[in-house]
Protein backbone atom coordinates (compact mmCIF):
# COMPACT_ATOMS: atom_id res chain seq x y z
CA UNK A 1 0.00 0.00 0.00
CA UNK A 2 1.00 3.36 -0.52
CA UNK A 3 1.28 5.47 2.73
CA UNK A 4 -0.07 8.84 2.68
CA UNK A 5 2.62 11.84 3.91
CA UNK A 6 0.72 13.84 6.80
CA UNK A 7 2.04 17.10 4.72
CA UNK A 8 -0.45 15.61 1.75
CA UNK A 9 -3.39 15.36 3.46
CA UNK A 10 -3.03 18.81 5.32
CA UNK A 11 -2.65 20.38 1.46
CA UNK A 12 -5.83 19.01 0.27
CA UNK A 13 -7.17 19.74 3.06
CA UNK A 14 -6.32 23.38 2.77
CA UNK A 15 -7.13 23.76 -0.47
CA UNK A 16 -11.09 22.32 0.40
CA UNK A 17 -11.02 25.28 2.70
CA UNK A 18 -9.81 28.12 -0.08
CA UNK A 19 -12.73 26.75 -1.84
CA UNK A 20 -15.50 26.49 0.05
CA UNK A 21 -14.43 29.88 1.48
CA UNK A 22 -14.12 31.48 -1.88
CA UNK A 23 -17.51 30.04 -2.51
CA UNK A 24 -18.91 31.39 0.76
CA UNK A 25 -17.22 35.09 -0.27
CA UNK A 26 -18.77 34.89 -3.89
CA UNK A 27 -22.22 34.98 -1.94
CA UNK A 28 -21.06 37.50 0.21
CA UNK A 29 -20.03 40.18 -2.10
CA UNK A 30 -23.46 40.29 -3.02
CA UNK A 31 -23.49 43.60 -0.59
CA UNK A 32 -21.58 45.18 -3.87
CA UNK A 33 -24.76 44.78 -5.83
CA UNK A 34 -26.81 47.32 -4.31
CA UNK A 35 -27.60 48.64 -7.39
CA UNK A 36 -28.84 45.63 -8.95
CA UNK A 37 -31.84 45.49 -6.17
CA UNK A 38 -32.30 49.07 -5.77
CA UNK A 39 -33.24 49.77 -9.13
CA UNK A 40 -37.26 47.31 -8.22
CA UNK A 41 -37.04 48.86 -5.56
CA UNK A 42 -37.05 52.25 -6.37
CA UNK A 43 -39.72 51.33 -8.97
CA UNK A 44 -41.80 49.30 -6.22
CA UNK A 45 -41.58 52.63 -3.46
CA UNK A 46 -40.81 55.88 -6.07
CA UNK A 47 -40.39 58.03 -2.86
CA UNK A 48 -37.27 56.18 -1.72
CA UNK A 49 -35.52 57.15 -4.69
CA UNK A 50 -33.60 59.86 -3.74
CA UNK A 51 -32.21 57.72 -0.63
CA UNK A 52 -31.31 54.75 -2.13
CA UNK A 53 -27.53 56.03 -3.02
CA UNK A 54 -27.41 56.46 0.43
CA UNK A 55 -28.15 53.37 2.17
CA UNK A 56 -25.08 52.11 0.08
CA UNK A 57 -22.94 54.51 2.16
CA UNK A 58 -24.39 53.15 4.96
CA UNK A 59 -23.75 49.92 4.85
CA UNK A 60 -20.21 50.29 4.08
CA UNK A 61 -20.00 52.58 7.13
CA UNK A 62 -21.73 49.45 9.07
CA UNK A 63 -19.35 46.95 6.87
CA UNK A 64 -16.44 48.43 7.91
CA UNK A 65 -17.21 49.19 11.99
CA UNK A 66 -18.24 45.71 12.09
CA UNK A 67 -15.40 44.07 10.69
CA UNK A 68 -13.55 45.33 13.99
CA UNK A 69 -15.91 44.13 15.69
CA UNK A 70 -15.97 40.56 14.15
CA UNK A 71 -12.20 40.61 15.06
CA UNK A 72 -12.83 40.90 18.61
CA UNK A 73 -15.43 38.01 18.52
CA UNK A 74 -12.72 35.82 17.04
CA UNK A 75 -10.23 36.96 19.37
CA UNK A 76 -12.55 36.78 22.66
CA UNK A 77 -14.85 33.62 21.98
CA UNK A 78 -13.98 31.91 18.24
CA UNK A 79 -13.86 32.23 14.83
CA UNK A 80 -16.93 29.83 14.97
CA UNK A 81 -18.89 32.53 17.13
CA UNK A 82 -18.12 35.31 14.87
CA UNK A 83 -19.54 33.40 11.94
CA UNK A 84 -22.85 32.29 13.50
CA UNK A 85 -22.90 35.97 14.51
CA UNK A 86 -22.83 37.18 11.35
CA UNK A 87 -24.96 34.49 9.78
CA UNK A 88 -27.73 35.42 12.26
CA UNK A 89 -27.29 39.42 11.81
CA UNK A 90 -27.53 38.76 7.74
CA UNK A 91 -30.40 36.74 7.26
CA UNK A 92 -32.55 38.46 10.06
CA UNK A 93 -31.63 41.68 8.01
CA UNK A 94 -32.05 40.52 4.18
CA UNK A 95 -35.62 38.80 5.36
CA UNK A 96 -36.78 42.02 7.63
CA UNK A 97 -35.70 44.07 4.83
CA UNK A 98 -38.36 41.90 2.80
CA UNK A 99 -40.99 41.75 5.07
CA UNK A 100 -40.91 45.67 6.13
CA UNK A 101 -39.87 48.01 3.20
CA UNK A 102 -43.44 49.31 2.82
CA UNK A 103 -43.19 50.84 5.99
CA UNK A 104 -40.36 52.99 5.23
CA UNK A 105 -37.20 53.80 3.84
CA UNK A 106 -36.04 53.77 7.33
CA UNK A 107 -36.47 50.13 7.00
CA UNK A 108 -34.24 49.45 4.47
CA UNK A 109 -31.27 51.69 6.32
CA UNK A 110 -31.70 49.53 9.24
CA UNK A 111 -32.09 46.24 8.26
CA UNK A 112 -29.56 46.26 5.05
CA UNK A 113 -27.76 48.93 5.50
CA UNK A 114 -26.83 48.09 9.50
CA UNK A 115 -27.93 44.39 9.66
CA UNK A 116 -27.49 42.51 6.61
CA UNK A 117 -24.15 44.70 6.00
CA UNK A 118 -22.48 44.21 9.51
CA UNK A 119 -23.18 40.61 9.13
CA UNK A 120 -21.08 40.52 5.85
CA UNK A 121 -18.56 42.59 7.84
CA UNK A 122 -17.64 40.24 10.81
CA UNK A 123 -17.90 37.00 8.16
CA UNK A 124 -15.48 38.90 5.93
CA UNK A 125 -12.90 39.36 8.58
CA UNK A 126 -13.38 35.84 9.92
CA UNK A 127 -13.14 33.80 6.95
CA UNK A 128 -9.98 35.87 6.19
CA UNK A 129 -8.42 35.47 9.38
CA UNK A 130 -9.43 31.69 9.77
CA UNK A 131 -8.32 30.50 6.23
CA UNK A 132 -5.05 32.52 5.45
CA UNK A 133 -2.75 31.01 8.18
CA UNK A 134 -3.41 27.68 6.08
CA UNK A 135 -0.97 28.95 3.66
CA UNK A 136 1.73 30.24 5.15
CA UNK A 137 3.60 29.77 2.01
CA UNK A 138 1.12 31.47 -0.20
CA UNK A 139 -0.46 34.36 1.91
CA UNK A 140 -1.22 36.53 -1.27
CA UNK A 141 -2.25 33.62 -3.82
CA UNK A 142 -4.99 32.40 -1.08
CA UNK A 143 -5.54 35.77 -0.14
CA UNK A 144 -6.29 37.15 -3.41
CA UNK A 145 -8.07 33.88 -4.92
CA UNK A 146 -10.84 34.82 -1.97
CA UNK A 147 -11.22 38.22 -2.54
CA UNK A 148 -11.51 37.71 -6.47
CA UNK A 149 -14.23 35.58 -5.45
CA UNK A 150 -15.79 38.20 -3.52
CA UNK A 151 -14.81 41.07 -6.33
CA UNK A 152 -16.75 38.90 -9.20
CA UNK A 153 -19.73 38.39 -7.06
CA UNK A 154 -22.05 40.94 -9.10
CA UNK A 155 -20.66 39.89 -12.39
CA UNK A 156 -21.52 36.07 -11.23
CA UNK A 157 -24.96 36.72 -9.55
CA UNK A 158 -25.86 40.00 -10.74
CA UNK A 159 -28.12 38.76 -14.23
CA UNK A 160 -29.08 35.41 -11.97
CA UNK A 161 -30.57 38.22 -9.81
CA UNK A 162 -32.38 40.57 -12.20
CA UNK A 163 -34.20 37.42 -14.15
CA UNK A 164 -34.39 35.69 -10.57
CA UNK A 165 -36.45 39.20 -9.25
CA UNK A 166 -38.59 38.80 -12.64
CA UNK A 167 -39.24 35.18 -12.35
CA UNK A 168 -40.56 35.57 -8.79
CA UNK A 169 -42.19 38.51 -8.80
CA UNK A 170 -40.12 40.89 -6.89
CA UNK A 171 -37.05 41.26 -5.02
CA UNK A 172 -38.74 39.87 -1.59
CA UNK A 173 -38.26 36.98 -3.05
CA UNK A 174 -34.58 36.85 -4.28
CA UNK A 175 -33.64 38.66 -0.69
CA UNK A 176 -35.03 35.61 0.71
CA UNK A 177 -32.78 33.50 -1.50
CA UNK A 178 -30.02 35.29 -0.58
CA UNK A 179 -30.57 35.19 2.95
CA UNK A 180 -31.07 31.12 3.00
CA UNK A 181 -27.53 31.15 0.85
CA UNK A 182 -25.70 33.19 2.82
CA UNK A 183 -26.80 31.67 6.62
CA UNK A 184 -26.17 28.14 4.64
CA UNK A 185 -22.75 28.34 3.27
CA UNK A 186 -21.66 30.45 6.35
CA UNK A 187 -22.43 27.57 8.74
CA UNK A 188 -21.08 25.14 6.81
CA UNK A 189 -17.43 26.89 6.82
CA UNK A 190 -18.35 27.60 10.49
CA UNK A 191 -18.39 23.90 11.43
CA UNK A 192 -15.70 22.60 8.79
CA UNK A 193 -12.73 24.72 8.50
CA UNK A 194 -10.54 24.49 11.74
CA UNK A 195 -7.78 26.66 12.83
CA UNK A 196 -4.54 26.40 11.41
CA UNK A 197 -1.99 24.40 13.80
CA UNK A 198 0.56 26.15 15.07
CA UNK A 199 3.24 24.01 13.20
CA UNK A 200 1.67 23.68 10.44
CA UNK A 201 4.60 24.33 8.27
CA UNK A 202 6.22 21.82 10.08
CA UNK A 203 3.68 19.62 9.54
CA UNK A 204 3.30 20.31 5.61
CA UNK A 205 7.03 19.80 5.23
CA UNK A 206 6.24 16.22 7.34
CA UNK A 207 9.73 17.06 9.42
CA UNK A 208 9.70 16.60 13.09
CA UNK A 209 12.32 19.54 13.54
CA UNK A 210 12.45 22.81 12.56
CA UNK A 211 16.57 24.73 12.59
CA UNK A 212 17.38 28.19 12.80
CA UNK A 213 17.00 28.76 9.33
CA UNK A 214 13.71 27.07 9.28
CA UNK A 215 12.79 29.34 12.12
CA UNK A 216 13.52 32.30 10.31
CA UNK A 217 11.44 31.58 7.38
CA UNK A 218 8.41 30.81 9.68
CA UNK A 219 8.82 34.58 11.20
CA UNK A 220 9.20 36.20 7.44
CA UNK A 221 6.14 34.04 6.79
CA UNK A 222 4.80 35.70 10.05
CA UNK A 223 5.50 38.77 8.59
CA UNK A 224 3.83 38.47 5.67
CA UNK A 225 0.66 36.95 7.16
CA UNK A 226 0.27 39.75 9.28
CA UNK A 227 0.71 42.22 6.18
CA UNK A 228 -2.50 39.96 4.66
CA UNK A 229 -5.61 42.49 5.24
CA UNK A 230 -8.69 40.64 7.07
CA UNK A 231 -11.27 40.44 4.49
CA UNK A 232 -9.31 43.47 1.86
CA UNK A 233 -7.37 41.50 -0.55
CA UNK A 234 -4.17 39.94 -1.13
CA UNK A 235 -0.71 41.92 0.95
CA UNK A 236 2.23 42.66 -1.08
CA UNK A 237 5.06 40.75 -0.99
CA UNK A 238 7.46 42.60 1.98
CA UNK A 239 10.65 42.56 3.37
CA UNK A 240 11.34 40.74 6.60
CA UNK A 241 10.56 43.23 9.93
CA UNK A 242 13.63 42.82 12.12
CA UNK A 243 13.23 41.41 15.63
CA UNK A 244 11.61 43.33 18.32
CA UNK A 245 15.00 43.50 19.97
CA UNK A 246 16.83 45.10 17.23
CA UNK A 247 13.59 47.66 15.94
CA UNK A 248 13.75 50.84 16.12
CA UNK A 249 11.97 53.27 17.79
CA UNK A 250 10.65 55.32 15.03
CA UNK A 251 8.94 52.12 14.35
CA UNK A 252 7.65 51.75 17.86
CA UNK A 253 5.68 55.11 17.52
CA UNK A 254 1.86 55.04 18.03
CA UNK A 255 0.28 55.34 14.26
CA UNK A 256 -1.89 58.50 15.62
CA UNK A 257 1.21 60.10 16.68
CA UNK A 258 2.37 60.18 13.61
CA UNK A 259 2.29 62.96 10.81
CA UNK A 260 2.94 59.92 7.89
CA UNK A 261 -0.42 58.83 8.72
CA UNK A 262 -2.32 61.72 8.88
CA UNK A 263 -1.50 62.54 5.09
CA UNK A 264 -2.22 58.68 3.85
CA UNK A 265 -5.24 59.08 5.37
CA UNK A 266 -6.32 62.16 3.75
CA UNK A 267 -5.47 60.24 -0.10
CA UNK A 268 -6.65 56.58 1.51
CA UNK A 269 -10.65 58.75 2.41
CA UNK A 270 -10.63 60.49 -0.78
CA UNK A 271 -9.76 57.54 -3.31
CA UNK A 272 -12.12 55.56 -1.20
CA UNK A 273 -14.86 58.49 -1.47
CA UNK A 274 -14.67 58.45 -4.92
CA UNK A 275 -15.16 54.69 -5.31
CA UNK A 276 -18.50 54.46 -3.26
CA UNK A 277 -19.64 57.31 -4.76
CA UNK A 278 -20.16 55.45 -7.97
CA UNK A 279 -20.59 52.16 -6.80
CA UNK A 280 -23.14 52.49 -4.53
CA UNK A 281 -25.47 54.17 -8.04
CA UNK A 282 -23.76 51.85 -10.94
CA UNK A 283 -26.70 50.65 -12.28
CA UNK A 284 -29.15 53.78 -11.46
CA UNK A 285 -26.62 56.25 -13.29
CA UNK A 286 -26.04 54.14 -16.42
CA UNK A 287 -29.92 53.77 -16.47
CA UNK A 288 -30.45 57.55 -16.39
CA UNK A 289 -27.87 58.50 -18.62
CA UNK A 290 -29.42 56.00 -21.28
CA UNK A 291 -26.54 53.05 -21.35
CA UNK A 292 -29.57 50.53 -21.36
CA UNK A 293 -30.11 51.96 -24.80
CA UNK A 294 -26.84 50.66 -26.06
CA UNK A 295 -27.38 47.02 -24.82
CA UNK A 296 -30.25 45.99 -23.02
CA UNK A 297 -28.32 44.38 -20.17
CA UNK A 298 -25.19 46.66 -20.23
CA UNK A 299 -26.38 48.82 -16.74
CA UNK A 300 -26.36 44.90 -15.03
CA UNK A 301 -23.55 43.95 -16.64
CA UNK A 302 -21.76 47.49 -15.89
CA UNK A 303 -22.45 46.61 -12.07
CA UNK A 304 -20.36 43.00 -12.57
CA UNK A 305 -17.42 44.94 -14.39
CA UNK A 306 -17.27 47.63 -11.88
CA UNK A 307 -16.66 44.79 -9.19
CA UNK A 308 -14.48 42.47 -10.63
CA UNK A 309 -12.16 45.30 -11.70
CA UNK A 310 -12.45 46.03 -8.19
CA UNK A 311 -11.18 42.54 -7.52
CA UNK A 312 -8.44 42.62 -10.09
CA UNK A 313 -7.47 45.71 -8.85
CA UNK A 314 -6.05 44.59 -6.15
CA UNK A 315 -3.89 42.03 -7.26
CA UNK A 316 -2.58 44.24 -9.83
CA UNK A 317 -1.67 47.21 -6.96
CA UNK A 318 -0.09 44.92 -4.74
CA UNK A 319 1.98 43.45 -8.13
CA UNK A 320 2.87 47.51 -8.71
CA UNK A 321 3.92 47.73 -4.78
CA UNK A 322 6.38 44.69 -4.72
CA UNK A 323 7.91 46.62 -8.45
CA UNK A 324 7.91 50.70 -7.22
CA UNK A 325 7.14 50.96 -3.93
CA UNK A 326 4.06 52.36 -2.00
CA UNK A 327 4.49 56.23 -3.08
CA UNK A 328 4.16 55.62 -6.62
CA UNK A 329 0.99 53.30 -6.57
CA UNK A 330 -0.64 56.37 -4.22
CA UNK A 331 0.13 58.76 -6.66
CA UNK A 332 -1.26 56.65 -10.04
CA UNK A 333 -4.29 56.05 -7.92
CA UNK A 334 -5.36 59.25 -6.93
CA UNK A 335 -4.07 60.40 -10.37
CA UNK A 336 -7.02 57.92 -12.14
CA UNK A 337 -9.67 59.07 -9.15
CA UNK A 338 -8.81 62.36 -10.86
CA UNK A 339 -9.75 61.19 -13.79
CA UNK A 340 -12.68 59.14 -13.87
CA UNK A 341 -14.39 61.71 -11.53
CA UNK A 342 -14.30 64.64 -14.20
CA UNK A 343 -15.02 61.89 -16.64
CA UNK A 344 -18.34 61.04 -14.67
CA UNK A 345 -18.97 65.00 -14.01
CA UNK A 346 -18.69 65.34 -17.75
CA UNK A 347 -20.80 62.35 -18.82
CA UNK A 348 -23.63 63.75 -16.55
CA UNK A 349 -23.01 67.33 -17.91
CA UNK A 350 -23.30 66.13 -21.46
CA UNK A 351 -25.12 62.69 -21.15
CA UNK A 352 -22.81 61.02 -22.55
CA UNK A 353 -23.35 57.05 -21.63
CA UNK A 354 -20.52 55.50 -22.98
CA UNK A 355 -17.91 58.22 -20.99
CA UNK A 356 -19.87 56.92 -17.69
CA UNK A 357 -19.06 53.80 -18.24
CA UNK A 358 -15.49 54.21 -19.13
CA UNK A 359 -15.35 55.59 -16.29
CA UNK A 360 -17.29 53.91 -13.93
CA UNK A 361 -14.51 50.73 -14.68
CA UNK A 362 -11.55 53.04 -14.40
CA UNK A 363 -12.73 54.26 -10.84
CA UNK A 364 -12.80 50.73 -9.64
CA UNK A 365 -9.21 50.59 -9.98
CA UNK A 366 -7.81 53.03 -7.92
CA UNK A 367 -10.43 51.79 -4.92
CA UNK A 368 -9.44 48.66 -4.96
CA UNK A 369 -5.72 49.46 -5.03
CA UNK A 370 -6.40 51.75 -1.36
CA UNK A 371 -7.02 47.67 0.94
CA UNK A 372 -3.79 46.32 -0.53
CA UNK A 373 -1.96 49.69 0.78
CA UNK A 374 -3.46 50.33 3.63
CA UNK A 375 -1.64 46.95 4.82
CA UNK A 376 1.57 47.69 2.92
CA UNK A 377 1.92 50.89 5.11
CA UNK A 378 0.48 49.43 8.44
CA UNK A 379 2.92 46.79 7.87
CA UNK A 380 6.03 48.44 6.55
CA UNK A 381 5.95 51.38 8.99
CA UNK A 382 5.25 49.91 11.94
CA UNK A 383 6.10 47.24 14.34
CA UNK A 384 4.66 44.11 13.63
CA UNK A 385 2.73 43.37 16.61
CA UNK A 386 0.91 46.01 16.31
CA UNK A 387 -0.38 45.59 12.54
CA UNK A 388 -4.11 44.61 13.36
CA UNK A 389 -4.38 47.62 15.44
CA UNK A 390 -2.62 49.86 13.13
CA UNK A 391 -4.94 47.79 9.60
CA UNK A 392 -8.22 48.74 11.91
CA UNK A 393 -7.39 51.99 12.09
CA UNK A 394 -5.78 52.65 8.40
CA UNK A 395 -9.64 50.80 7.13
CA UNK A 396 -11.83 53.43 9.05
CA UNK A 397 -10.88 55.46 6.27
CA UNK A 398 -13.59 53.60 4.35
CA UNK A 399 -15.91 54.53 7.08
CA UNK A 400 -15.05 58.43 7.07
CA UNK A 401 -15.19 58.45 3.41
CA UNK A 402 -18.94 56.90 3.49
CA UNK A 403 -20.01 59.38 5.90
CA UNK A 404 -18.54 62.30 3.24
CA UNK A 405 -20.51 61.14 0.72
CA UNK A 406 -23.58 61.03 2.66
CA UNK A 407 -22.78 64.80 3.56
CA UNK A 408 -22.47 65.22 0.05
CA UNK A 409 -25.56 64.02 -1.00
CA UNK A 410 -27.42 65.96 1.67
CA UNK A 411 -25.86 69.28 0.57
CA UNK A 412 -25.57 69.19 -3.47
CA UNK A 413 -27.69 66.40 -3.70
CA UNK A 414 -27.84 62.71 -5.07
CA UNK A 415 -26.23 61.69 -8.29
CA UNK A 416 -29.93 60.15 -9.20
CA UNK A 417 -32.98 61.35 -9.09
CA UNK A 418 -36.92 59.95 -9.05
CA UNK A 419 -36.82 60.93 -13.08
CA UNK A 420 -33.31 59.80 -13.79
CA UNK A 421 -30.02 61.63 -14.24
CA UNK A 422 -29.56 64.44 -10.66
CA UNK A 423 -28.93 68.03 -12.41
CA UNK A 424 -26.34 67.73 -8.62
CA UNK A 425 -24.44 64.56 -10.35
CA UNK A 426 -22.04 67.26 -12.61
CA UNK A 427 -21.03 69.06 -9.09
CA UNK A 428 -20.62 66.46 -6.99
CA UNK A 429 -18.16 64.28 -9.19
CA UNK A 430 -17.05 67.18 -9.59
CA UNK A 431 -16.08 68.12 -6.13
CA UNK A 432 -14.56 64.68 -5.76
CA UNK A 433 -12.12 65.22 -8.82
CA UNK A 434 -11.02 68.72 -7.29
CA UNK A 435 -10.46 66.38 -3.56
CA UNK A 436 -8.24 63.81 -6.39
CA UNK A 437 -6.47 66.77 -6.66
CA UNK A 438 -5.70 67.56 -2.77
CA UNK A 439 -5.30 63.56 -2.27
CA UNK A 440 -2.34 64.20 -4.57
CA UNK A 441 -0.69 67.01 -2.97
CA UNK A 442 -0.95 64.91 0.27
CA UNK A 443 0.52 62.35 -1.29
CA UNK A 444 3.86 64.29 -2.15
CA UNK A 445 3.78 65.79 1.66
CA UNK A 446 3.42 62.40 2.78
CA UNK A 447 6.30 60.62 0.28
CA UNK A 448 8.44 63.01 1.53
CA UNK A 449 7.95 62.89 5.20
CA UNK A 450 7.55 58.57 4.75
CA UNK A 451 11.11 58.51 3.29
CA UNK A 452 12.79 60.19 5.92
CA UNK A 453 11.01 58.10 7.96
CA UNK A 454 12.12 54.91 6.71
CA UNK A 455 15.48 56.12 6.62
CA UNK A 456 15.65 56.91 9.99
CA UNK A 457 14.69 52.92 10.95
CA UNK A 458 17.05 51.88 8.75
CA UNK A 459 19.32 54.06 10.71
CA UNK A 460 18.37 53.25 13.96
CA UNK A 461 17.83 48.93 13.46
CA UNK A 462 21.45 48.80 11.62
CA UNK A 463 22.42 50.49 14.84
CA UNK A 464 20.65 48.16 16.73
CA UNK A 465 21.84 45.25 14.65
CA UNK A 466 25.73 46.60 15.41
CA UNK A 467 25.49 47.04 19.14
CA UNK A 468 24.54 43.54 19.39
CA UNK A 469 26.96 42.14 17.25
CA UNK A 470 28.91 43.82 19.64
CA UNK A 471 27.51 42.52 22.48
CA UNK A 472 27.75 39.10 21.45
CA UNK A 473 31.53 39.64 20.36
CA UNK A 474 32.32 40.72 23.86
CA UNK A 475 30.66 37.15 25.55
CA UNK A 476 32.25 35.25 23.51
């Protein structure tokens, strides 16, 4: 007989959990597809209309909060807990959001925008976190193979949902759907995939000991595992962080304290602000601006291509990052916010569909690019050990820049109206492609105040590095 190796069955085992957790993230990213439902139901309740872009921002405001908080579950009770959690919060809001939309637009905010949306949040961060230490050696190929399948979830689902709201009458019915998928394939990875071992490269290897050497690659693996953003992408490939003992103390500094991150934030909340602006009214734009009349099913469709570039985008930024470096990527990504905002401000101002939907693609790219560097810089700045701290508070960027755009729409307006096209839509993408413009000033304070900084630990850890050479010379 041929006797199985221990490291075999622990890769095929791995690889059952990348899929059924890609599968589980494909449902998931449903929450992208906003659009897709709002459209019946802005025809089923006309009044909501106008409020519709809004519960979008909403429940990325709730998505993001509650991915800390799904952390902390994980971290206090299980990874199990958190899912069930979020299982419970999603399908109690997609099937209240059913049952109660008559009785006000208030209804939808609370039960999708809060519920349904914070219990995609705290199942995004633990499937992340649960299934990525299973591949120690390939952090940003099982990283980025689940968010893909989360990025292509409107392209996948989003014509299975249209003719699925036609076939049954409505989109009470296909929330339902959604709703039994989601609490289904959520408990099943809840009760199947286990925690990584703590050896497990050990164990894949199938060697009982692990040298120096050995021990060293399991901390740059470390390393790069922490860099892997719960529930944002695949991390760029990064350089080793020296020990604790030898960093420095520019690298010890508290992220707040810090005037590097006060400028990334500023071009991480305006990239991001121009993203959910569009994404949030794909479908409703391309309908008012007449892109239907092109192709039938081109304002679906554009929904699906807006969030697999999304997807894509990511992989291709943290590609850009390992080749030139975090500064550049900032500045080509507020660069194309620039852009495709005056694109969209100029496709509104002159109805022109086929601009729009240049650029409603092109904007994808940049805001999928900001996840990948928000743990580049939480990772290559800082001490390790304090990355999921330092990720948490880089991502609340996503939540500021939801809560601008919700300012936005109260003051100039929303992009769509009950009769189409907003006569606000010019001036408001157009106010985002003048904030491109700041994000990109920032971005020149911050590359040069990052480069002194990471000169200066550089400095400081080859210093570190010497005196205990030292040290260990004068022992011997």
């Amino acid at each position: 007989m041929t006797e199985t190796k221990p490291g075999s069955a622990l890769r095929t085992r791995r690889l059952l959990y990348l899929a059924f957790a890609t599968l589980t993230l494909l449902v998931l990213g449903l929450i992208y597809a906003w659009s897709i439902f709002a459209t019946p139901i802005g025809a089923q309740f006309e009044t909501y209309k106008p409020m519709l872009g809004r519960v979008f921002q909403v429940s990325m405001f709730a998505f993001c909060l509650s991915a800390l908080a799904g952390a902390q579950i994980s971290r206090l009770a299980s990874f199990r807990v958190a899912l069930i959690v979020s299982a419970v919060l999603l399908g109690v809001g997609f099937v209240t959001c059913a049952l109660f939309a008559a009785h006000g637009v208030w209804v939808l905010f609370v039960c999708y925008g809060v519920l349904a949306a914070s219990g995609v949040g705290i199942a995004y961060n633990a499937i992340i976190s649960l299934v990525n230490p299973w591949f120690p050696d390939r952090v940003g190929l099982s990283s980025g193979f689940m968010m893909m399948g989360f990025g292509v979830s409107s392209l996948v689902f989003g014509s299975l949902a249209s003719l699925l709201i036609a076939r049954l009458g409505g989109w009470q019915g296909v929330f339902y759907l959604v709703a039994a998928a989601a609490i289904l394939v959520i408990l099943v990875l809840a009760f199947m995939v286990r925690p990584a071992p703590h050896n497990l490269e050990k164990l894949l290897a199938g060697e009982t000991a692990v040298g120096k050497a050995e021990e060293h690659a399991s901390l740059s693996a470390k390393s790069v595992r922490d860099a892997g953003e719960p529930g944002q992408g695949a991390a760029p490939a990064l350089q080793p962080t020296s020990p604790p003992a030898l960093q420095s103390a520019t690298r010890s500094q508290h992220i707040l304290k810090t005037r590097a991150f006060w400028l990334y934030v500023v071009w991480s909340i305006v990239v991001v602000a121009c993203g959910l602006m569009l994404i949030g009214t794909a479908r409703q734009g391309a309908e008012a601006l007449g892109v239907d009349t092109m192709s039938a099913g081109l304002p679906i469709l554009l929904v699906g291509l807006v969030s697999t570039m999304n997807g894509l985008a990511r992989l291709i930024n943290g590609a850009l990052f390992d080749k030139v470096g975090l500064v550049p990527v900032m500045v080509i990504c507020a660069l194309l916010s620039f852009v495709a905002m005056l694109a969209l401000a100029l496709s509104f101002a002159s109805a022109l569909p086929a601009l729009y939907v240049v650029a409603a693609i092109l904007i994808a790219f940049p805001y999928g690019g900001v996840p990948v560097m928000a743990s580049a810089f939480a990772r290559q700045r800082f001490r390790p050990e304090d990355f999921a701290m330092n990720l948490g508070i880089n991502n609340l960027s996503i939540a500021a820049a939801a809560l601008i755009n919700i300012v936005m729409d109260s003051f100039i307006g929303p992009v769509t109206s009950v009769s189409g096209a907003s006569a606000s839509a010019p001036l408001t993408y157009g106010v985002l492609a003048a904030l491109a413009l700041v994000a990109l000033v920032f971005t020149w304070l911050f590359s040069r105040i990052y480069r002194t900084d990471l000169l200066q630990i550089a400095r400081e850890e080859a210093s570190a590095r010497e005196e205990a050479a030292g040290q260990e010379a004068a022992t011997a």
